[in-house]
PDB file of N, CA and C in Angstrom:
ATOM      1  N   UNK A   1       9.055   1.103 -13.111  1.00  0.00           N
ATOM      2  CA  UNK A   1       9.477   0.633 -11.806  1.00  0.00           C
ATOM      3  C   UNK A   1      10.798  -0.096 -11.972  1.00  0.00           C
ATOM      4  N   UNK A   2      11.436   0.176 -10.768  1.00  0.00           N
ATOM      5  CA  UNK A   2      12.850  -0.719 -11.189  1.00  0.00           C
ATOM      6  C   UNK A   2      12.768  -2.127 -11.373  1.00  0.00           C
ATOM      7  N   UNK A   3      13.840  -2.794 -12.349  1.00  0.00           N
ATOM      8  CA  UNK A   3      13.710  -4.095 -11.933  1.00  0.00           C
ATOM      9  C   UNK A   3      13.557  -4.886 -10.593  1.00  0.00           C
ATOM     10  N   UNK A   4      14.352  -4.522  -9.786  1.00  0.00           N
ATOM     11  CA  UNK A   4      14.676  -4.961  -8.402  1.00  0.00           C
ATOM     12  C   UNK A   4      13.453  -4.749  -7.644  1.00  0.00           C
ATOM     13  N   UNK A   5      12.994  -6.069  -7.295  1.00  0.00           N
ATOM     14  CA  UNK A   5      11.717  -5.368  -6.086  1.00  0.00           C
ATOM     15  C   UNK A   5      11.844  -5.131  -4.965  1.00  0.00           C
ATOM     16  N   UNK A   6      13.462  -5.183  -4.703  1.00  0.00           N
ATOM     17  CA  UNK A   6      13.639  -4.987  -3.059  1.00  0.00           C
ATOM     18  C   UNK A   6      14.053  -3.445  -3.414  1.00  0.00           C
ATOM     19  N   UNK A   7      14.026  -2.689  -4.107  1.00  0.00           N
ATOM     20  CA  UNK A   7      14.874  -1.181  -4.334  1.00  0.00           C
ATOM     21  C   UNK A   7      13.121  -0.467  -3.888  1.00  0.00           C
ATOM     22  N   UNK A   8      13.517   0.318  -2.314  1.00  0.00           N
ATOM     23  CA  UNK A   8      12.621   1.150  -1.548  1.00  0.00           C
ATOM     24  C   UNK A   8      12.332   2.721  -3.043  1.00  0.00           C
ATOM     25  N   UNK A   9      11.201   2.956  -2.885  1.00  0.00           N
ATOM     26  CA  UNK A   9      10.784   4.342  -3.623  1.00  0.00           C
ATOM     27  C   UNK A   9      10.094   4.985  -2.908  1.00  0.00           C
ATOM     28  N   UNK A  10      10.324   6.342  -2.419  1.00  0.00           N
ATOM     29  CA  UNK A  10       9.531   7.162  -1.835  1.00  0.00           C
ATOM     30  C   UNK A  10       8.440   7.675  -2.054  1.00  0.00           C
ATOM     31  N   UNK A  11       7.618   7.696  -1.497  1.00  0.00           N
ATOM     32  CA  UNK A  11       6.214   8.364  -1.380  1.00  0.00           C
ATOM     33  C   UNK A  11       5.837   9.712  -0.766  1.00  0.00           C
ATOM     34  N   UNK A  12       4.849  10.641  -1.239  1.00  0.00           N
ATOM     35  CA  UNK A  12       4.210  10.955  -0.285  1.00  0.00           C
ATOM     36  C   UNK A  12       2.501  10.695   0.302  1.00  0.00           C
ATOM     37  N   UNK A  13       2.281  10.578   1.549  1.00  0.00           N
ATOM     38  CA  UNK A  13       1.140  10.536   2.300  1.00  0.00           C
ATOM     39  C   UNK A  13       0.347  11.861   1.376  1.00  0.00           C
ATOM     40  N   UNK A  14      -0.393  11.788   0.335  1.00  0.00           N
ATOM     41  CA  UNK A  14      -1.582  12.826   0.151  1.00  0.00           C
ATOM     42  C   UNK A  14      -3.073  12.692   0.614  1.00  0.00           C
ATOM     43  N   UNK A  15      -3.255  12.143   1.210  1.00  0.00           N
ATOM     44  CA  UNK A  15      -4.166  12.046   2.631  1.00  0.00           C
ATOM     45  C   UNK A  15      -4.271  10.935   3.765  1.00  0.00           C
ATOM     46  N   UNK A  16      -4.942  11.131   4.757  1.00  0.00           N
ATOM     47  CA  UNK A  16      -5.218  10.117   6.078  1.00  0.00           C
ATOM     48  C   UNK A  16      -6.421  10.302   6.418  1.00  0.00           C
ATOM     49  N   UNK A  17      -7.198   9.405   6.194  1.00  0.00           N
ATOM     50  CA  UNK A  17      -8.349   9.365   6.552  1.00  0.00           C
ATOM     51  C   UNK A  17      -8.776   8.286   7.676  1.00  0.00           C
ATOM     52  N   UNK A  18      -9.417   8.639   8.659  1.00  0.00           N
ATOM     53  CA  UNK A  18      -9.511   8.389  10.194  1.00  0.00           C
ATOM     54  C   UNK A  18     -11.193   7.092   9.465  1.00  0.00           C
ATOM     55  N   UNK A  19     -10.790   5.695   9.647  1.00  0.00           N
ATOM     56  CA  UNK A  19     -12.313   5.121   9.222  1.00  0.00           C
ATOM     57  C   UNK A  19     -12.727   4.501  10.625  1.00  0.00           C
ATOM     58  N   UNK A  20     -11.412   4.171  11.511  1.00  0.00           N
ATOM     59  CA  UNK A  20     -12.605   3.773  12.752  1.00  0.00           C
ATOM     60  C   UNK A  20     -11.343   4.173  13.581  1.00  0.00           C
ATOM     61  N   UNK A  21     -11.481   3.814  15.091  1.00  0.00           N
ATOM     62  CA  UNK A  21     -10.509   4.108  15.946  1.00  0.00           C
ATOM     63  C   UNK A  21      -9.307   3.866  15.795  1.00  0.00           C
ATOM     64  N   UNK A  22      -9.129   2.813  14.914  1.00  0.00           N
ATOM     65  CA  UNK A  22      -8.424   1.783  14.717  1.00  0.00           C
ATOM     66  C   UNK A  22      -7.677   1.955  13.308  1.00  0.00           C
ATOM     67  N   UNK A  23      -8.515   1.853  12.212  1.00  0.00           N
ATOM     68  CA  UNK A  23      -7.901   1.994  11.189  1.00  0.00           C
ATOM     69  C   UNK A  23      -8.092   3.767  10.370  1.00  0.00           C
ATOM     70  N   UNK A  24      -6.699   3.383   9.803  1.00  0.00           N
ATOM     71  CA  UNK A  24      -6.905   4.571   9.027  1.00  0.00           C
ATOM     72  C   UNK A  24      -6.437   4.490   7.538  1.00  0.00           C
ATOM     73  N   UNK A  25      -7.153   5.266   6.502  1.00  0.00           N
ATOM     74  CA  UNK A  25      -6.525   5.281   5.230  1.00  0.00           C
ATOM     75  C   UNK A  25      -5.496   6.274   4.777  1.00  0.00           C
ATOM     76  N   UNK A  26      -4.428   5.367   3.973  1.00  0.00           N
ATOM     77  CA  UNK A  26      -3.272   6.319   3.998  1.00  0.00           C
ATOM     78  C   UNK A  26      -3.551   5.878   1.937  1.00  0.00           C
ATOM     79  N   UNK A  27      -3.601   7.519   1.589  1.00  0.00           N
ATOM     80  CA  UNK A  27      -3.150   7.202  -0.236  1.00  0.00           C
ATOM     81  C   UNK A  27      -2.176   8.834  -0.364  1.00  0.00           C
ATOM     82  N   UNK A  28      -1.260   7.415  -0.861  1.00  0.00           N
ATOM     83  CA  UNK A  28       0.402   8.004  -1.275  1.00  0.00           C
ATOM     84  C   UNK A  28      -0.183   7.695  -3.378  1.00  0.00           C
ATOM     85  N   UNK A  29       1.401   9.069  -3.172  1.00  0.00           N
ATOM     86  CA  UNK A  29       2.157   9.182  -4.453  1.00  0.00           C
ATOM     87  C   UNK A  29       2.916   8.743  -4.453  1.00  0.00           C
ATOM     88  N   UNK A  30       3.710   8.379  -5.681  1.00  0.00           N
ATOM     89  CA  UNK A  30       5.447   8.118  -5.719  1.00  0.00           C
ATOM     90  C   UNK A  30       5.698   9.409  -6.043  1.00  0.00           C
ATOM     91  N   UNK A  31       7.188   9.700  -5.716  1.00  0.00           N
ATOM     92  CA  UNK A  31       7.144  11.132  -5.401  1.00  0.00           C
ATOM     93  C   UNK A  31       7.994  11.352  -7.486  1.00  0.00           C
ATOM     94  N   UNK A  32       8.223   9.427  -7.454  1.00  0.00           N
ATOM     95  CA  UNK A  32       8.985   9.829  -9.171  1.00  0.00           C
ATOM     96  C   UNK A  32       8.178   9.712  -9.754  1.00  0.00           C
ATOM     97  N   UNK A  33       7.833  10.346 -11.043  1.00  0.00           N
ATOM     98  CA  UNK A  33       6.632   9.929 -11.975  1.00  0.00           C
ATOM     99  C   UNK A  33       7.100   8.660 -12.830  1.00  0.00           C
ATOM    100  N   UNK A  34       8.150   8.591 -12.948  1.00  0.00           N
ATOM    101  CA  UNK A  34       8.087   7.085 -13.926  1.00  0.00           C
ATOM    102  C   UNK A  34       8.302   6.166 -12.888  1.00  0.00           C
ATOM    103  N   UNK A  35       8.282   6.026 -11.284  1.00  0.00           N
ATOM    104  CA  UNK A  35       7.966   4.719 -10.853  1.00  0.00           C
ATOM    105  C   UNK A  35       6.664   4.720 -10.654  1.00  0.00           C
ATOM    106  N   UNK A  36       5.971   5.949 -10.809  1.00  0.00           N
ATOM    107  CA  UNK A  36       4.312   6.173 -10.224  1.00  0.00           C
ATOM    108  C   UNK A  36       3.855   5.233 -11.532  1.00  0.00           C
ATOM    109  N   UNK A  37       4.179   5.996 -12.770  1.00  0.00           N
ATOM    110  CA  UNK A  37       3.707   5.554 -14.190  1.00  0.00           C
ATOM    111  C   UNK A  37       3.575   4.085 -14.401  1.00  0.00           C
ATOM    112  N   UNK A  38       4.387   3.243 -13.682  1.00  0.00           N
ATOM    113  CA  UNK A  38       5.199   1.720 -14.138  1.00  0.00           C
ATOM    114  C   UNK A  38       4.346   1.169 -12.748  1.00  0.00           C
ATOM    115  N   UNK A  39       4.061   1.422 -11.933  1.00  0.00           N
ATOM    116  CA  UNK A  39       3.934   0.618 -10.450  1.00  0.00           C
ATOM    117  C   UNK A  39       2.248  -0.238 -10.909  1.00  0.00           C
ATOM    118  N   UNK A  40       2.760  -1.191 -10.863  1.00  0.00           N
ATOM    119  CA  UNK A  40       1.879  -1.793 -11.238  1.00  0.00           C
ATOM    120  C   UNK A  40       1.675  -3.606  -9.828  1.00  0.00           C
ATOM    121  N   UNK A  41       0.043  -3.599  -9.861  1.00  0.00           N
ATOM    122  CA  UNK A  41      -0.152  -4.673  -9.411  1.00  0.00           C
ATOM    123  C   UNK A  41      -1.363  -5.227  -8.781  1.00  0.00           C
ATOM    124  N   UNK A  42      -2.038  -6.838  -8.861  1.00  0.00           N
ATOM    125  CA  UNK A  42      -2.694  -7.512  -8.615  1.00  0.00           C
ATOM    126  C   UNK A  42      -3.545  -7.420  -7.434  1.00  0.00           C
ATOM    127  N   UNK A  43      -4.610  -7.706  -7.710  1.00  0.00           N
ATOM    128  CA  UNK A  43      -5.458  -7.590  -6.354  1.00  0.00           C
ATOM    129  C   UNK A  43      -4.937  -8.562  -4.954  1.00  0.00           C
ATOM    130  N   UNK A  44      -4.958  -8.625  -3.901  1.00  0.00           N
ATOM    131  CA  UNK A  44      -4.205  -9.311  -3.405  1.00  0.00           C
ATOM    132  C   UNK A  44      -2.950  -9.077  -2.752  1.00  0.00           C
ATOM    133  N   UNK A  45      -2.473  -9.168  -4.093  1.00  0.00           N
ATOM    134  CA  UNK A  45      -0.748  -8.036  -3.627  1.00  0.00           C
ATOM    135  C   UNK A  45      -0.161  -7.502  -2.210  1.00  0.00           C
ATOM    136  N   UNK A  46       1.101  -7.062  -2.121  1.00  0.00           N
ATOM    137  CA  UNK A  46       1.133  -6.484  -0.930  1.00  0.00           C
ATOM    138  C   UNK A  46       2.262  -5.510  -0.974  1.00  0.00           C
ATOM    139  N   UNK A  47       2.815  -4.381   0.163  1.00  0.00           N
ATOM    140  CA  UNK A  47       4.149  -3.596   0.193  1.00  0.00           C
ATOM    141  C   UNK A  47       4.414  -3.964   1.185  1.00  0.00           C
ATOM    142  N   UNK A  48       5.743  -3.591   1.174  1.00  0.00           N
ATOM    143  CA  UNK A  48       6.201  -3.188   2.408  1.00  0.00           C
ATOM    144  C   UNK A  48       6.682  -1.878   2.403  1.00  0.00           C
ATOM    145  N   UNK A  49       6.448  -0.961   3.562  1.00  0.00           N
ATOM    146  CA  UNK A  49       6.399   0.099   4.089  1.00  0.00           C
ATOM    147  C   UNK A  49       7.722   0.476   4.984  1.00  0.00           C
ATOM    148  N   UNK A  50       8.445   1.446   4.220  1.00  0.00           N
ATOM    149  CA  UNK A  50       9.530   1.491   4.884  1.00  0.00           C
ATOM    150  C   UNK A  50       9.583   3.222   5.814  1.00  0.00           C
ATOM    151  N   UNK A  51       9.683   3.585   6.644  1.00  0.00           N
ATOM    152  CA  UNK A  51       9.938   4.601   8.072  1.00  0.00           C
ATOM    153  C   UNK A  51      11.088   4.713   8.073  1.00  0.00           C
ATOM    154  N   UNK A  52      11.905   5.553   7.169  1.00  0.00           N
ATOM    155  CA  UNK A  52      13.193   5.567   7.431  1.00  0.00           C
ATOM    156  C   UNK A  52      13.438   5.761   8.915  1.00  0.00           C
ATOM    157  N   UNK A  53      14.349   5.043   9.378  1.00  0.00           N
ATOM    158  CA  UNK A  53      15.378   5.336  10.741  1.00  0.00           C
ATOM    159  C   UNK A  53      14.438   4.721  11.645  1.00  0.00           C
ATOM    160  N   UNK A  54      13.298   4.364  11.576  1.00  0.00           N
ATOM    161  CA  UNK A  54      12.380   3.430  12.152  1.00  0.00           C
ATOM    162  C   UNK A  54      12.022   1.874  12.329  1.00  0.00           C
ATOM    163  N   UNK A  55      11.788   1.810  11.190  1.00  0.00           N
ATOM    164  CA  UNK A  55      11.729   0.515  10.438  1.00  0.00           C
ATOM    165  C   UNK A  55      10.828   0.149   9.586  1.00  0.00           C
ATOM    166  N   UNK A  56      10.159  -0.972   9.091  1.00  0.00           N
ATOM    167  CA  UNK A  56       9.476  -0.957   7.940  1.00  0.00           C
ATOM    168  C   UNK A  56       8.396  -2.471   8.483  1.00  0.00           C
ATOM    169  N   UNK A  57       7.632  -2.516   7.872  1.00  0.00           N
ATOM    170  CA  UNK A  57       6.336  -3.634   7.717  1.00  0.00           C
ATOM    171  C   UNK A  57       5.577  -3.841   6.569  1.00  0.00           C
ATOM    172  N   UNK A  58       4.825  -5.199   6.139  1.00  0.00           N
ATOM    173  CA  UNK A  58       4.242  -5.720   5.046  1.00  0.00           C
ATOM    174  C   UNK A  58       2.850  -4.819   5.229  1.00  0.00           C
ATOM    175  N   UNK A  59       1.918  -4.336   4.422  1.00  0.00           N
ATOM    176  CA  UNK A  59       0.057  -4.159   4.350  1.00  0.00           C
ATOM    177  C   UNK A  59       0.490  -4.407   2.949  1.00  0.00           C
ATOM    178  N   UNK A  60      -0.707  -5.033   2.955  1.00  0.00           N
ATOM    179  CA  UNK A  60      -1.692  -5.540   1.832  1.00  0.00           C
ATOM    180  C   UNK A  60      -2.464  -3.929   0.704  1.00  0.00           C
ATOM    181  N   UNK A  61      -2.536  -4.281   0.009  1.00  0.00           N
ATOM    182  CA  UNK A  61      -2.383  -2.750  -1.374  1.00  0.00           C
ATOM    183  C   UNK A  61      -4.040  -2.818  -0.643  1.00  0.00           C
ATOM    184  N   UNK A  62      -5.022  -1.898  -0.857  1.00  0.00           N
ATOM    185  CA  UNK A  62      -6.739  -1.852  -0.699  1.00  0.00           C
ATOM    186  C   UNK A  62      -7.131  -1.601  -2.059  1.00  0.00           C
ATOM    187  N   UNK A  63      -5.914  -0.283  -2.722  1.00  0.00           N
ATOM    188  CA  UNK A  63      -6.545   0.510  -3.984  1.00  0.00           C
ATOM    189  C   UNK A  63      -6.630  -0.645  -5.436  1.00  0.00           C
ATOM    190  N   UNK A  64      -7.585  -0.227  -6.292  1.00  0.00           N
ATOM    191  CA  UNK A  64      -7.976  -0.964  -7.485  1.00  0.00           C
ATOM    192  C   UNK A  64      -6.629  -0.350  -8.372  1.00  0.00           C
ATOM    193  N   UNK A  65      -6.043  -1.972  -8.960  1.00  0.00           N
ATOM    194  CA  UNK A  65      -4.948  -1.640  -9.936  1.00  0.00           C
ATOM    195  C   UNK A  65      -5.569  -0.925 -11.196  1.00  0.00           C
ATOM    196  N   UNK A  66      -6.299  -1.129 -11.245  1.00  0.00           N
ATOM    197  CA  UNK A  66      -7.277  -0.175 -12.606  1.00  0.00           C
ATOM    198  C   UNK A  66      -6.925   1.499 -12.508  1.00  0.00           C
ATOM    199  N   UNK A  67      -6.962   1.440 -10.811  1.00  0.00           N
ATOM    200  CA  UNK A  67      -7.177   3.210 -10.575  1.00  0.00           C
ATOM    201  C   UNK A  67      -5.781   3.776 -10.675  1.00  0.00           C
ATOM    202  N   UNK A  68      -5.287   4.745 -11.473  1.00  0.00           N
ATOM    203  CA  UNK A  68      -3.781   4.631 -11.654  1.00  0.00           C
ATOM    204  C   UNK A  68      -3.446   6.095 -11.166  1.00  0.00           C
ATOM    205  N   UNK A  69      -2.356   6.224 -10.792  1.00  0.00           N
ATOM    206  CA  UNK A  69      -1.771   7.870  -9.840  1.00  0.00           C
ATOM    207  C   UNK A  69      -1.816   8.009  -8.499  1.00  0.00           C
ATOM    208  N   UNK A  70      -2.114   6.922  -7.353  1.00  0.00           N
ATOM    209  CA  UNK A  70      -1.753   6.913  -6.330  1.00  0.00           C
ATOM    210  C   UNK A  70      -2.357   5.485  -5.684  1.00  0.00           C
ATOM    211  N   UNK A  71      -2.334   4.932  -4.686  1.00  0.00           N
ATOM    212  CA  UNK A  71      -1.974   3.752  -3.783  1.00  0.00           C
ATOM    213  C   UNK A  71      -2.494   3.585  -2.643  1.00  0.00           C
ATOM    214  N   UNK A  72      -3.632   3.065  -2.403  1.00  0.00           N
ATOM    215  CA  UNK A  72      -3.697   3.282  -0.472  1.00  0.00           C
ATOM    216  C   UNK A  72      -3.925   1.701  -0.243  1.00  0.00           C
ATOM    217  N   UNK A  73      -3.079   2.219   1.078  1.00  0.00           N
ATOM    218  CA  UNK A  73      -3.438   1.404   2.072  1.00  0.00           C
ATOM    219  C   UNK A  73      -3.999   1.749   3.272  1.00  0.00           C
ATOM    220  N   UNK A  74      -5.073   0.472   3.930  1.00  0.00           N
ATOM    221  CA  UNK A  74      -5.319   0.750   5.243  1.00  0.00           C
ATOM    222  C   UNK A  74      -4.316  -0.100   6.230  1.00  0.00           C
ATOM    223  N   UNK A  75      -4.318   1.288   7.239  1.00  0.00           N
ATOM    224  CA  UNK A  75      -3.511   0.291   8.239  1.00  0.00           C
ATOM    225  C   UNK A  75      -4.454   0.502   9.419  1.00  0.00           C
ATOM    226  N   UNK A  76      -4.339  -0.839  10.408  1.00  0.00           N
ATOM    227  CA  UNK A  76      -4.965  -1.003  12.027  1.00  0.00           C
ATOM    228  C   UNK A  76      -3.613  -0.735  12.578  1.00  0.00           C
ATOM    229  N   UNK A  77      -4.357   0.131  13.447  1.00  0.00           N
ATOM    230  CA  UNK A  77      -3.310   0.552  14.347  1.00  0.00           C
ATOM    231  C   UNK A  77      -2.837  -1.013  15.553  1.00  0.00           C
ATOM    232  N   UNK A  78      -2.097  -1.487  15.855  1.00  0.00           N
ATOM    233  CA  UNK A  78      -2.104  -2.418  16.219  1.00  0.00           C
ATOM    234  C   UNK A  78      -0.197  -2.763  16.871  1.00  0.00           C
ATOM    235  N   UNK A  79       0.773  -2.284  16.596  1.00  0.00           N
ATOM    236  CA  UNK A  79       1.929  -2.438  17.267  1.00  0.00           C
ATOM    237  C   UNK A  79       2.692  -1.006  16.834  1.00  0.00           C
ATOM    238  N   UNK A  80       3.973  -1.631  17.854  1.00  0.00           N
ATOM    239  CA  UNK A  80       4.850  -0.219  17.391  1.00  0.00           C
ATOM    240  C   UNK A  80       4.750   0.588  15.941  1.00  0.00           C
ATOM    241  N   UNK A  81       4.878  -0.049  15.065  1.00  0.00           N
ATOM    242  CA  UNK A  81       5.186   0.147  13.487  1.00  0.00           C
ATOM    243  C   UNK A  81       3.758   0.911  13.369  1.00  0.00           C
ATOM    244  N   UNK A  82       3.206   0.288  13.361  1.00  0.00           N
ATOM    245  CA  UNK A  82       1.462   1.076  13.181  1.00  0.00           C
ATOM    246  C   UNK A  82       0.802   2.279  13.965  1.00  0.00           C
ATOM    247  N   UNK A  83       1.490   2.025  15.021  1.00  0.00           N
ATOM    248  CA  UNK A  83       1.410   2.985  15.797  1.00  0.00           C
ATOM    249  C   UNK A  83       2.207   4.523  15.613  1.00  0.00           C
ATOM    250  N   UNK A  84       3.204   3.984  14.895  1.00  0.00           N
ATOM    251  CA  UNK A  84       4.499   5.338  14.361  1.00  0.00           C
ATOM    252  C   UNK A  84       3.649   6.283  13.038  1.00  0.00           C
ATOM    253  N   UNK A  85       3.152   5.420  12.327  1.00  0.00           N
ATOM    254  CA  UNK A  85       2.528   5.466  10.900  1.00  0.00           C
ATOM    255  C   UNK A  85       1.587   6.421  11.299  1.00  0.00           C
ATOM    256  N   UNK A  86       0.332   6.121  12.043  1.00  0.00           N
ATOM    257  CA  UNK A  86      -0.747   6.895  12.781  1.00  0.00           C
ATOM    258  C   UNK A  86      -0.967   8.000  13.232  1.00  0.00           C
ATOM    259  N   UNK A  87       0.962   8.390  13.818  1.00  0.00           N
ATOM    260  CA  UNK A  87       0.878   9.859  13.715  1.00  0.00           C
ATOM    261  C   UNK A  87       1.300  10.576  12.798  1.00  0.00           C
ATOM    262  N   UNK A  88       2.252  10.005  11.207  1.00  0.00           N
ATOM    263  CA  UNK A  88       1.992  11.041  10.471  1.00  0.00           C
ATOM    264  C   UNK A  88       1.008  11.441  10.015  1.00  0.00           C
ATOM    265  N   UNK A  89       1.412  12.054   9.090  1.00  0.00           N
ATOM    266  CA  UNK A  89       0.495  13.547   8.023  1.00  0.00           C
ATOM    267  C   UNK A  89       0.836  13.299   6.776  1.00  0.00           C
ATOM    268  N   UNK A  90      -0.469  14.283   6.261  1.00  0.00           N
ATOM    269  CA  UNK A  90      -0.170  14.420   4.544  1.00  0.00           C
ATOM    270  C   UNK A  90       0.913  15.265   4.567  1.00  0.00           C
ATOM    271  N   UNK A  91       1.690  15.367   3.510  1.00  0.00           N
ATOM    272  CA  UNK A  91       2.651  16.074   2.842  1.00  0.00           C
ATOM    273  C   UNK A  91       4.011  14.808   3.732  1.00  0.00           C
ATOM    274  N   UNK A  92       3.725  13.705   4.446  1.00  0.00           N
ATOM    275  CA  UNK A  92       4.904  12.799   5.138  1.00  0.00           C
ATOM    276  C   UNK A  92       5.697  12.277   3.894  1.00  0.00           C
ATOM    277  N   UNK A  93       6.858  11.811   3.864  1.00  0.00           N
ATOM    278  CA  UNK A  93       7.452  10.981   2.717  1.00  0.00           C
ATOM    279  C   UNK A  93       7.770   9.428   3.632  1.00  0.00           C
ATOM    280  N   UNK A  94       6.975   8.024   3.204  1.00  0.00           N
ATOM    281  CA  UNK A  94       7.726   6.988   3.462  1.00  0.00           C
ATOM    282  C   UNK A  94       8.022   6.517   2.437  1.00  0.00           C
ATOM    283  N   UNK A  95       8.804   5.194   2.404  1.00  0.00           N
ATOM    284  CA  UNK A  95       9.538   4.560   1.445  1.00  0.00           C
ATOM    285  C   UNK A  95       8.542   3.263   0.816  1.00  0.00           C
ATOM    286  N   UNK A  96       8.335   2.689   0.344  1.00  0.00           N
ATOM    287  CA  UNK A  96       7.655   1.484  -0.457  1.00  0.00           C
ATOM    288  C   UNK A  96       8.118   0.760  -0.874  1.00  0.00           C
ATOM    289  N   UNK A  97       8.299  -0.611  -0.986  1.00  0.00           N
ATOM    290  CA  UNK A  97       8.566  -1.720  -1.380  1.00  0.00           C
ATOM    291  C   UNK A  97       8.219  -2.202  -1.979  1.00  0.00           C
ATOM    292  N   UNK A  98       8.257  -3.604  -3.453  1.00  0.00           N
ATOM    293  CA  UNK A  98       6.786  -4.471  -4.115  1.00  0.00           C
ATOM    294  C   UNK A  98       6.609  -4.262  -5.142  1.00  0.00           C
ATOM    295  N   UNK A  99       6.076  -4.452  -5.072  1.00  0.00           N
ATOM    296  CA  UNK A  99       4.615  -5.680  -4.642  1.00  0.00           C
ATOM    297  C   UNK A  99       4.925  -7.112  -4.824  1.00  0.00           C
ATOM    298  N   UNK A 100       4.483  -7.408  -3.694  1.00  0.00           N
ATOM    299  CA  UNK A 100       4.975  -8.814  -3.286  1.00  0.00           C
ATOM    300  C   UNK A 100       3.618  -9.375  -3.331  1.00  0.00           C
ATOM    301  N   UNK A 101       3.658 -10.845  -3.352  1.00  0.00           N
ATOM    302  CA  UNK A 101       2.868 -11.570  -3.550  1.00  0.00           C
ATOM    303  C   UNK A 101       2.433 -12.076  -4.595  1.00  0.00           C
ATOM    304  N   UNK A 102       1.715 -13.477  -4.595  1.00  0.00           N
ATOM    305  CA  UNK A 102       0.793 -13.774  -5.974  1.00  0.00           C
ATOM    306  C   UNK A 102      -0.303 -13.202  -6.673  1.00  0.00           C
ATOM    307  N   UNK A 103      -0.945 -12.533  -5.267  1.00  0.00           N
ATOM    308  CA  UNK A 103      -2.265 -11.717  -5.853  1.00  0.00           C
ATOM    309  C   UNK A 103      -3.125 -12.633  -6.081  1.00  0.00           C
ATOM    310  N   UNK A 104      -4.862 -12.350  -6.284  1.00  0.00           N
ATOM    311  CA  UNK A 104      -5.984 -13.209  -6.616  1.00  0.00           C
ATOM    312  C   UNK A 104      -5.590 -13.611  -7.676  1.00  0.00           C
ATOM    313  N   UNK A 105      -6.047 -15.207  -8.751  1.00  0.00           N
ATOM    314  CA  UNK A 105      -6.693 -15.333  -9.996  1.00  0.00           C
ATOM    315  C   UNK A 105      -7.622 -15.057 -10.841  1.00  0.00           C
ATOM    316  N   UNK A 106      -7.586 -13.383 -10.860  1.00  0.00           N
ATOM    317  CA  UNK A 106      -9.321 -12.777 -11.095  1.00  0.00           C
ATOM    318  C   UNK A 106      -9.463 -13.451 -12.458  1.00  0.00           C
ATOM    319  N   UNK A 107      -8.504 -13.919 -13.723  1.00  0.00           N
ATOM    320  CA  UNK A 107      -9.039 -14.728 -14.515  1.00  0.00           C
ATOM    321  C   UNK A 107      -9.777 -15.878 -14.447  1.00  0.00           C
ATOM    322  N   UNK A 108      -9.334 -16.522 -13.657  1.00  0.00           N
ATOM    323  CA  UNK A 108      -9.816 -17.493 -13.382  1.00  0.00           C
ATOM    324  C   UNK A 108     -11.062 -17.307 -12.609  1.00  0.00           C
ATOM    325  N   UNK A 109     -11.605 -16.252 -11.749  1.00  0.00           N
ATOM    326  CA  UNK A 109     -12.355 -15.743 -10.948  1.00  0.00           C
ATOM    327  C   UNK A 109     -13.782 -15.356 -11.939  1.00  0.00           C
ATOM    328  N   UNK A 110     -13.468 -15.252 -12.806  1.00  0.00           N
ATOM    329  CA  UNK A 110     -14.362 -14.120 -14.063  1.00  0.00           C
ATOM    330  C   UNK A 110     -15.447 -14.931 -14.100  1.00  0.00           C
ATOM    331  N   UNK A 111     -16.702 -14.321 -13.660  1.00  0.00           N
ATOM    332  CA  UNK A 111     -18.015 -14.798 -13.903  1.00  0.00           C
ATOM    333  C   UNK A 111     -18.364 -15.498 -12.835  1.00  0.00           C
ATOM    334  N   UNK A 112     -17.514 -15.139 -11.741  1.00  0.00           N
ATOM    335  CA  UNK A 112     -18.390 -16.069 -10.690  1.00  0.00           C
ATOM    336  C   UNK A 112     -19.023 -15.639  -9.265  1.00  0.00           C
ATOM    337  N   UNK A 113     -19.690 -15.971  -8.396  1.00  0.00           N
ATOM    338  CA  UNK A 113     -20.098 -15.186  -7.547  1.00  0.00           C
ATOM    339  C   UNK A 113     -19.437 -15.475  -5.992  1.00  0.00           C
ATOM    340  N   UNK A 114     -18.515 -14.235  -5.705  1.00  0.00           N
ATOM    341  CA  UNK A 114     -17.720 -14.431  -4.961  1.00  0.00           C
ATOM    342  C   UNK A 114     -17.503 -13.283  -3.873  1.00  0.00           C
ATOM    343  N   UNK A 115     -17.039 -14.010  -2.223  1.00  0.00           N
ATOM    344  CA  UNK A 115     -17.297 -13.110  -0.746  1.00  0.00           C
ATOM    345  C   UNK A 115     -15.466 -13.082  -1.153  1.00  0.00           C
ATOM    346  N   UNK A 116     -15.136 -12.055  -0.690  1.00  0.00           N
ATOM    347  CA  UNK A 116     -13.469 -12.228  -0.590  1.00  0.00           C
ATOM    348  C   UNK A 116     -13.835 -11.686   1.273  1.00  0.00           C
ATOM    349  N   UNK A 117     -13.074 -12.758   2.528  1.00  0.00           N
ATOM    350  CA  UNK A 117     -13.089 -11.777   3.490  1.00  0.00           C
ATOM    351  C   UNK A 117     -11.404 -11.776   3.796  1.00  0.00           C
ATOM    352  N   UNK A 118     -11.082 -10.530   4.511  1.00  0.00           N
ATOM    353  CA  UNK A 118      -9.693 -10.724   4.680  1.00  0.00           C
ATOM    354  C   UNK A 118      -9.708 -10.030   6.121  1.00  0.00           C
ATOM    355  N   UNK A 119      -8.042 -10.402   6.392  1.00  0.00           N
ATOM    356  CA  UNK A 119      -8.241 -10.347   7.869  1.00  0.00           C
ATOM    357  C   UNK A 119      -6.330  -9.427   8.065  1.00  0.00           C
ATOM    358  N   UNK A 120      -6.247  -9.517   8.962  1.00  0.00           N
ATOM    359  CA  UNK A 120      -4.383  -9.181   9.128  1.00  0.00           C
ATOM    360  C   UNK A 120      -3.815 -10.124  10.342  1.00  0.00           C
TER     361      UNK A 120
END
């Protein structure tokens, strides 16, 4: 991955999956294999999502950094930006940002019994 975390990398959408009216799951590729290879990051975490000629917004990563070769996020459909997202398709290319954020302390977390709830 590049040094720079503001330098956008393209993706593609390799599926959309419809989970309620509202939300849907989007898991992308990087379309380069050595930023796919290198993209690395924390539970917690987050992108930003760039729509060329559109514009772009923060979601939060869903997929396990363990699981390596593609990325999803869910998005709620919920304003313009989300609403644009909703009607692409697989085979779409957006841009990616990140990973931003601190992410959980799962070290510190280890061995204990824990609700994570999250919200947007």
């Amino acid at each position: 991955m590049s040094e720079n975390p503001y330098v956008t990398h393209n993706a593609r959408i390799l599926e959309v999956k419809d989970l309620t009216s509202r939300e849907k799951l989007f898991t992308l590729r990087f379309l380069d294999p050595e930023v796919e290879a290198n993209f690395n990051f924390k539970p917690g975490q987050f992108v930003i999502v760039d729509i060329r000629g559109f514009g772009e917004f923060p979601i939060s990563i869903c997929s396990s950094p363990t699981r390596r070769g593609y990325l999803q996020l869910c998005i709620r459909k919920a304003g313009r930006m989300t609403k644009f997202i909703h009607k692409m398709k697989e085979g779409d290319i957006i841009g990616i940002r990140g990973p931003y954020g601190n992410g959980f302390p799962m070290e510190k977390m280890e061995g204990s019994n824990l609700i994570l709830v999250a919200g947007g």
